[in-house]
Protein backbone atom coordinates (compact mmCIF):
# COMPACT_ATOMS: atom_id res chain seq x y z
CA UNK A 1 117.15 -1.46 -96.79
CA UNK A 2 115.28 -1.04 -100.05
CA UNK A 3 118.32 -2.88 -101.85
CA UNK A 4 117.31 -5.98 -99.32
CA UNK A 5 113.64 -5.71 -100.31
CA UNK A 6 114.41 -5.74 -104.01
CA UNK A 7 117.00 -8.55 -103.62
CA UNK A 8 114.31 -10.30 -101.58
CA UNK A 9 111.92 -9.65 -104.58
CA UNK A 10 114.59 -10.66 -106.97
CA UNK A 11 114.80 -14.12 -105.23
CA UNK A 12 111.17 -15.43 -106.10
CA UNK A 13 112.15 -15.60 -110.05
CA UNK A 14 116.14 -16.81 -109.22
CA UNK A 15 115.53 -19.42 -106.38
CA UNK A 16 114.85 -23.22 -107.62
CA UNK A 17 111.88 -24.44 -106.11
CA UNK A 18 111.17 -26.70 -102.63
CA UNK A 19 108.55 -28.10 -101.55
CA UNK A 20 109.31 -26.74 -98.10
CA UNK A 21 111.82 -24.36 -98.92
CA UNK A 22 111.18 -21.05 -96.82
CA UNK A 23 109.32 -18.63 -98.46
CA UNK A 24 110.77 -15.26 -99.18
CA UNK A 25 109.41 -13.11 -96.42
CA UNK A 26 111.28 -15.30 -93.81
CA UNK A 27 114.63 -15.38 -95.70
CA UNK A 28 114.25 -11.58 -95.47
CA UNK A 29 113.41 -11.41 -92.21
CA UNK A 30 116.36 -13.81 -91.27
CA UNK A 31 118.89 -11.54 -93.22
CA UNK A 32 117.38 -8.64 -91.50
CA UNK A 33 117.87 -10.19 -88.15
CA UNK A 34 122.08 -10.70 -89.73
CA UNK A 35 122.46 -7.06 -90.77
CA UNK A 36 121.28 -5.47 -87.49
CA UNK A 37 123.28 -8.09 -85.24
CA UNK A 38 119.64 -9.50 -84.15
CA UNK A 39 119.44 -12.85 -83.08
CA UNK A 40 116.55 -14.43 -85.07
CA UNK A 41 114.24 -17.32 -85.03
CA UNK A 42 115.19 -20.92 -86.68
CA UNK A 43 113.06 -21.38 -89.84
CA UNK A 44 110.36 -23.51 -89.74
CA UNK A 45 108.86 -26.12 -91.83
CA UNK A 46 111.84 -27.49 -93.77
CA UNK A 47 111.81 -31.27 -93.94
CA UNK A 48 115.61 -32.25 -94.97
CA UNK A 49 118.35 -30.16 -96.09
CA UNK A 50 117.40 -29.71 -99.84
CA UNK A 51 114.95 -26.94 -98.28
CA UNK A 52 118.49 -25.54 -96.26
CA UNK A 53 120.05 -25.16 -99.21
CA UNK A 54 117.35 -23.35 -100.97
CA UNK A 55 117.11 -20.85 -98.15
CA UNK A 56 121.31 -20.82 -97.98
CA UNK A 57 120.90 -19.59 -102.28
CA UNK A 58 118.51 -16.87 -101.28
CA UNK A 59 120.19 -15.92 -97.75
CA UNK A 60 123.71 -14.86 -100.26
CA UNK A 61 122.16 -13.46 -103.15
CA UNK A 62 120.92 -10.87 -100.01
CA UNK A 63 123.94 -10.64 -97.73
CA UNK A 64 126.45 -10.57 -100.82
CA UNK A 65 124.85 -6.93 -101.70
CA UNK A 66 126.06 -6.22 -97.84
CA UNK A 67 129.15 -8.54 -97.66
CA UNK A 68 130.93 -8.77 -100.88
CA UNK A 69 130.49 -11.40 -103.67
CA UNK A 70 130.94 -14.61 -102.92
CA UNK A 71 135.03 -15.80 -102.91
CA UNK A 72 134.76 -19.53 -102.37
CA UNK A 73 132.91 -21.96 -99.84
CA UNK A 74 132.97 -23.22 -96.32
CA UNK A 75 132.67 -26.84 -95.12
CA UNK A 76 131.42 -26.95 -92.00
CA UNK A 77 130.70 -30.50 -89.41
CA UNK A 78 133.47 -32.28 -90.78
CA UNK A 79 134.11 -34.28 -87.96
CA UNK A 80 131.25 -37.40 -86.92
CA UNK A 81 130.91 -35.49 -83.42
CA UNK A 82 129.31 -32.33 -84.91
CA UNK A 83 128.01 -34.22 -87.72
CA UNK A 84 125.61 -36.24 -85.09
CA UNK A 85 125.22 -33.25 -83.04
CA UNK A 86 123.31 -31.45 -85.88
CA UNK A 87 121.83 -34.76 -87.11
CA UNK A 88 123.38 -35.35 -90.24
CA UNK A 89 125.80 -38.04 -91.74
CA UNK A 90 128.05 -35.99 -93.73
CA UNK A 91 129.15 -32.24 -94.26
CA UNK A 92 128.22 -29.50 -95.19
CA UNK A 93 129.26 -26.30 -97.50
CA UNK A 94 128.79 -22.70 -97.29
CA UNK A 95 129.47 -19.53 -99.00
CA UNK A 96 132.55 -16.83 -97.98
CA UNK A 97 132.53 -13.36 -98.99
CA UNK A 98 134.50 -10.37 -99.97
CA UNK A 99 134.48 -9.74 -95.98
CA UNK A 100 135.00 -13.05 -94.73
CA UNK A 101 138.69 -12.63 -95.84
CA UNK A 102 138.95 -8.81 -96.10
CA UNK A 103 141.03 -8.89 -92.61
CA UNK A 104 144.67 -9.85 -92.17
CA UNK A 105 146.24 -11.05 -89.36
CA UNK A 106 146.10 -8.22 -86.28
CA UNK A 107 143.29 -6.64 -87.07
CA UNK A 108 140.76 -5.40 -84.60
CA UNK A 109 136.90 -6.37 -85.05
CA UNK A 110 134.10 -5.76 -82.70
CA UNK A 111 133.50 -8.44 -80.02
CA UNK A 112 130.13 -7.94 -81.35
CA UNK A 113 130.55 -8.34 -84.81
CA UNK A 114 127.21 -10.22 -85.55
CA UNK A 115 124.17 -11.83 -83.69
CA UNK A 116 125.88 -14.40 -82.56
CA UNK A 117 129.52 -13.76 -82.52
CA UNK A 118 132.00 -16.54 -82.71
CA UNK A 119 135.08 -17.66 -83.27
CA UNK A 120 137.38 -20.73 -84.60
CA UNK A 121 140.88 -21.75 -85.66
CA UNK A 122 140.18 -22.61 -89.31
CA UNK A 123 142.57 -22.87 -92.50
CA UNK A 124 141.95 -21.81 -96.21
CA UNK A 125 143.64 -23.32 -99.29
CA UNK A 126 143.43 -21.51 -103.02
CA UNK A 127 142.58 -23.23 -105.83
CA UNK A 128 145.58 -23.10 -108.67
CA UNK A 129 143.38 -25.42 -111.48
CA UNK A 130 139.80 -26.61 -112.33
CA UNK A 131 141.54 -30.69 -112.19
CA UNK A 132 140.60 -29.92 -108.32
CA UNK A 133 136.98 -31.13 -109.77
CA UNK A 134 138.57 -34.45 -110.53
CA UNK A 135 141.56 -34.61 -108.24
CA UNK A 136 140.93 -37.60 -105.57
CA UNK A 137 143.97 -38.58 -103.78
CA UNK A 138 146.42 -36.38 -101.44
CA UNK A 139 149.10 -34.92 -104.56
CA UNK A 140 146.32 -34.55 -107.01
CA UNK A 141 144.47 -32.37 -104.54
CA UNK A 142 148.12 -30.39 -103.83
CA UNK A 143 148.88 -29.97 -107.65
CA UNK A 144 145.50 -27.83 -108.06
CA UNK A 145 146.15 -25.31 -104.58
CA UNK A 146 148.53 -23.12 -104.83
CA UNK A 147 148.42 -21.42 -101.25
CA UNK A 148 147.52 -22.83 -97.35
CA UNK A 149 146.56 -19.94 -96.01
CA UNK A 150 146.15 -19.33 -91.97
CA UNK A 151 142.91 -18.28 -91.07
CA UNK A 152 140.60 -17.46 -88.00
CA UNK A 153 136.89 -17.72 -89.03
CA UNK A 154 134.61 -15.92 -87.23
CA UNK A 155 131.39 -17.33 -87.91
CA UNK A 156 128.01 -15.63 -86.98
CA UNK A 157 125.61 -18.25 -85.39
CA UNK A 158 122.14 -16.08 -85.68
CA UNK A 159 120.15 -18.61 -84.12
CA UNK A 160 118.86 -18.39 -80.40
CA UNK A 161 117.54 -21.97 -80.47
CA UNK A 162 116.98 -24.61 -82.60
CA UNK A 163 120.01 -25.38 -84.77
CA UNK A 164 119.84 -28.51 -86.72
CA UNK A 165 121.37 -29.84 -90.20
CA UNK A 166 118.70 -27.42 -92.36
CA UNK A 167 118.95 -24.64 -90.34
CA UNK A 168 122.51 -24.58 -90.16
CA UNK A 169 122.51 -24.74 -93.60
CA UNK A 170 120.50 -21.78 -94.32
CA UNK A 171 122.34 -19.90 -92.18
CA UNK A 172 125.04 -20.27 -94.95
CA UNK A 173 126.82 -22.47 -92.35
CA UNK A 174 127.34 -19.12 -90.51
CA UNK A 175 130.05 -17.40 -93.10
CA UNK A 176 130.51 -13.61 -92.18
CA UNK A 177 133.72 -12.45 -91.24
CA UNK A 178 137.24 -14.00 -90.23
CA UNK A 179 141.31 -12.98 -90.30
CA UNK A 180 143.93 -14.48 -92.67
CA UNK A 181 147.63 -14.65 -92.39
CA UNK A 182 150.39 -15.16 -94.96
CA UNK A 183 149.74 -17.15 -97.37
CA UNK A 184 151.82 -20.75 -97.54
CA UNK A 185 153.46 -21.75 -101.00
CA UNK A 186 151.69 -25.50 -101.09
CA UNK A 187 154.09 -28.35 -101.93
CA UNK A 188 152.64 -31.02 -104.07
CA UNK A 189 155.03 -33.74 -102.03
CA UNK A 190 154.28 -36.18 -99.61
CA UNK A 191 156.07 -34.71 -97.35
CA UNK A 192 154.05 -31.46 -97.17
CA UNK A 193 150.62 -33.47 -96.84
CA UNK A 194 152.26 -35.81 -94.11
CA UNK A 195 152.74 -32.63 -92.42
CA UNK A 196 149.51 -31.22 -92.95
CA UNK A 197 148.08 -34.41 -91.10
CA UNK A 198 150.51 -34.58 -88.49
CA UNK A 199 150.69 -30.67 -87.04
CA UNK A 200 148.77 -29.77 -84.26
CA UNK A 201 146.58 -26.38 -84.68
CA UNK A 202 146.34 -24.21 -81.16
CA UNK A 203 143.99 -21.45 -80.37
CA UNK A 204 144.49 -19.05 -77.42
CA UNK A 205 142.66 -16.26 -76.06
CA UNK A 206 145.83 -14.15 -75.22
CA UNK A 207 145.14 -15.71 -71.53
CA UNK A 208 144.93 -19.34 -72.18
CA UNK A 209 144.28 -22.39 -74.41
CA UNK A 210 141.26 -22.56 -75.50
CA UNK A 211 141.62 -25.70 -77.87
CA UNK A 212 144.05 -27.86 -79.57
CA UNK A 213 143.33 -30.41 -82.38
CA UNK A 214 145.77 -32.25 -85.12
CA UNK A 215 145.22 -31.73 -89.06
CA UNK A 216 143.37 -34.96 -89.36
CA UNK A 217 140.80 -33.86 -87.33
CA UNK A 218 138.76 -32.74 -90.59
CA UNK A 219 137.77 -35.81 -92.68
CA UNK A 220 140.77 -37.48 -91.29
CA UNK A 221 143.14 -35.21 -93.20
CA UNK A 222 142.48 -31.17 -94.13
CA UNK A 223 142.85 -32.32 -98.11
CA UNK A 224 140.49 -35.13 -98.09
CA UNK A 225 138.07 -32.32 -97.86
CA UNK A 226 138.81 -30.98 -101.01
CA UNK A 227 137.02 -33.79 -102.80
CA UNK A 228 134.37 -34.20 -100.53
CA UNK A 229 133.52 -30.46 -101.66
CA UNK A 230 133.76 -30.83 -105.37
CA UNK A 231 131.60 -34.27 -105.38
CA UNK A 232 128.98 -31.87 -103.41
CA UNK A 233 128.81 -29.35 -106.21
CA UNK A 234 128.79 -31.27 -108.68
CA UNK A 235 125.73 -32.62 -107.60
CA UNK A 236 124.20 -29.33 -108.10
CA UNK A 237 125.99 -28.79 -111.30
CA UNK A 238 128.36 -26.70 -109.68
CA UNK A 239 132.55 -26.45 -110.33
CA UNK A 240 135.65 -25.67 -108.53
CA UNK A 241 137.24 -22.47 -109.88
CA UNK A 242 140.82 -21.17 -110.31
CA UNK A 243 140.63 -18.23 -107.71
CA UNK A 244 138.09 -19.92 -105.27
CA UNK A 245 139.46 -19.95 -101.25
CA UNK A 246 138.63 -22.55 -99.32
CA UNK A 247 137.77 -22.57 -95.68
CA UNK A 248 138.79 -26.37 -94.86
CA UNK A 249 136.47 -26.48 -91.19
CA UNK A 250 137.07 -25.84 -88.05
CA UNK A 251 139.97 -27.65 -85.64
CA UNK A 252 138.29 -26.25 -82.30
CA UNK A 253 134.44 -25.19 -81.46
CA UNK A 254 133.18 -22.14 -82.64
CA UNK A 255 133.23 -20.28 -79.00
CA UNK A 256 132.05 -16.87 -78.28
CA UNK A 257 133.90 -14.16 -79.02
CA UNK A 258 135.04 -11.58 -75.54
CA UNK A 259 135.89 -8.15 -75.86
CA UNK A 260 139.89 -7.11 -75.12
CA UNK A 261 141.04 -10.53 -76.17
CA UNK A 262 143.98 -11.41 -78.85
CA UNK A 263 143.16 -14.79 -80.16
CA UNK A 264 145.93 -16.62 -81.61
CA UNK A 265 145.58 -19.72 -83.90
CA UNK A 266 149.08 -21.51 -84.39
CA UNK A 267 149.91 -24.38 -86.69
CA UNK A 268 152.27 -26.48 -85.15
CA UNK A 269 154.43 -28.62 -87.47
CA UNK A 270 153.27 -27.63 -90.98
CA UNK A 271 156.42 -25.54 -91.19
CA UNK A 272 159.93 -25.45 -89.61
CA UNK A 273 158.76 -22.79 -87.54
CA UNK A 274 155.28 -22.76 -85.67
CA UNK A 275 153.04 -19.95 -88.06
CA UNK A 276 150.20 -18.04 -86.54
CA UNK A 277 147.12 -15.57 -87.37
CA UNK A 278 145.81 -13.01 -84.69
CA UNK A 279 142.47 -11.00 -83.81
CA UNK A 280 141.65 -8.39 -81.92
CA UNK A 281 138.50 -7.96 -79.90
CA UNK A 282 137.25 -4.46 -78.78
């Protein structure tokens, strides 16, 4: 606790300055509500997403003591459903830790891993070179990943009520924790991204389907939201590194997590075999 309240003390002199940003006392009290699996209060008083973000800077530089440093981003509502659903036109990008991908496929996790546990079929790619920042079209996004790498997220919602665009994004889009499977040499061909587009990703429960979605289902195609990322940084005067993982968004709803299930996310098409990533509940 006392390295919270001097992060949180830290933040005043480190975080850029909204008009409505939230002030430090409810950051702190939101990552509170995160580290003891509380389910907290939206913030108030934040007028557009610039004030989300804000919060989202000083949310990490707390939870990253707890979590890990940060590895790479999220992009989250990347389909126009949950785009209108949290009132916004676009998407949106969060931060993954050390413990977002410190689990590999078959691991167990607590049902109740956070304050609002959840779950989704998701996919990470690894960036291979910085021309990611510039790359714009499907092979000049595959010459600068290196890896497609399976990947269950298992996002923590926090919120009991009142989740909109700012709120979700201070929330850090709800990055916490999530399983990865082996890693997928990327093919900069046509071929590979046609197949990217075209498979079909599956989650189960170990009982049944839960949902079922093709690649294009993010942005239209899982690589088109490569750029969509790296125009979004930049306009904070942020880059793309070698090294950074990428959680591409989700192909199914983020659904609550039950205890004593396996869920399964399979990828349908992308190889010559189907290839999967598993989680166990307890």
């Amino acid at each position: 606790m006392r390295r919270l309240l001097l992060a949180a003390a830290a933040l005043a002199f480190a975080a850029p300055a909204f008009a409505a940003c939230p002030d430090d006392a409810a950051v702190q009290g939101l990552a509170r509500s995160l580290l003891a699996n509380q389910p907290a209060q939206p913030l108030t008083g934040m007028t557009g997403l610039p004030d989300g973000q804000c919060a989202q800077d000083r949310l990490v530089a707390i939870l990253s003591r707890e979590w890990g440093r940060p590895v790479g981003y999220k992009v989250g509502l990347t389909n126009a459903a949950a785009q209108q659903r949290f009132g916004v036109s676009h998407p949106v990008t969060g931060i993954i830790y050390e413990a977002t991908v410190r689990n590999r496929s078959g691991a167990e996790v607590p049902a109740r891993f956070g304050s609002v546990p959840t779950v989704e079929a998701d996919l990470i790619v690894r960036v291979s070179s910085e021309a990611i920042n510039d790359a714009r079209d499907h092979m000049a996004v595959l010459r600068a990943i290196d890896q497609v790498i399976p990947f269950i997220e298992m996002p923590d919602l926090v919120l009991a009520q009142g989740m909109d665009g700012p709120n979700l994004l201070a929330i850090n889009v709800g990055a916490r924790l999530g399983v990865v499977g082996e890693p997928i040499p990327v093919e900069a061909s046509e071929d590979f991204a046609r197949r990217l587009a075209a498979m079909t990703v599956v989650l189960e429960n170990g009982e049944r389907e839960l949902a079922r979605a093709p690649g294009t289902a993010l942005l239209g195609h899982p690589l088109n939201v490569l750029p969509w990322l790296a125009q979004d940084l930049a306009s904070r005067g942020k880059r793309l590194r070698v090294g950074d993982l990428i959680s591409l968004g989700g192909f199914s709803p983020a659904l609550p997590t039950e205890a004593g299930r396996t869920y399964t996310v399979r990828y349908e098409g992308l190889m010559a075999q189907p290839v999967s990533v598993a989680v166990r509940t307890r």
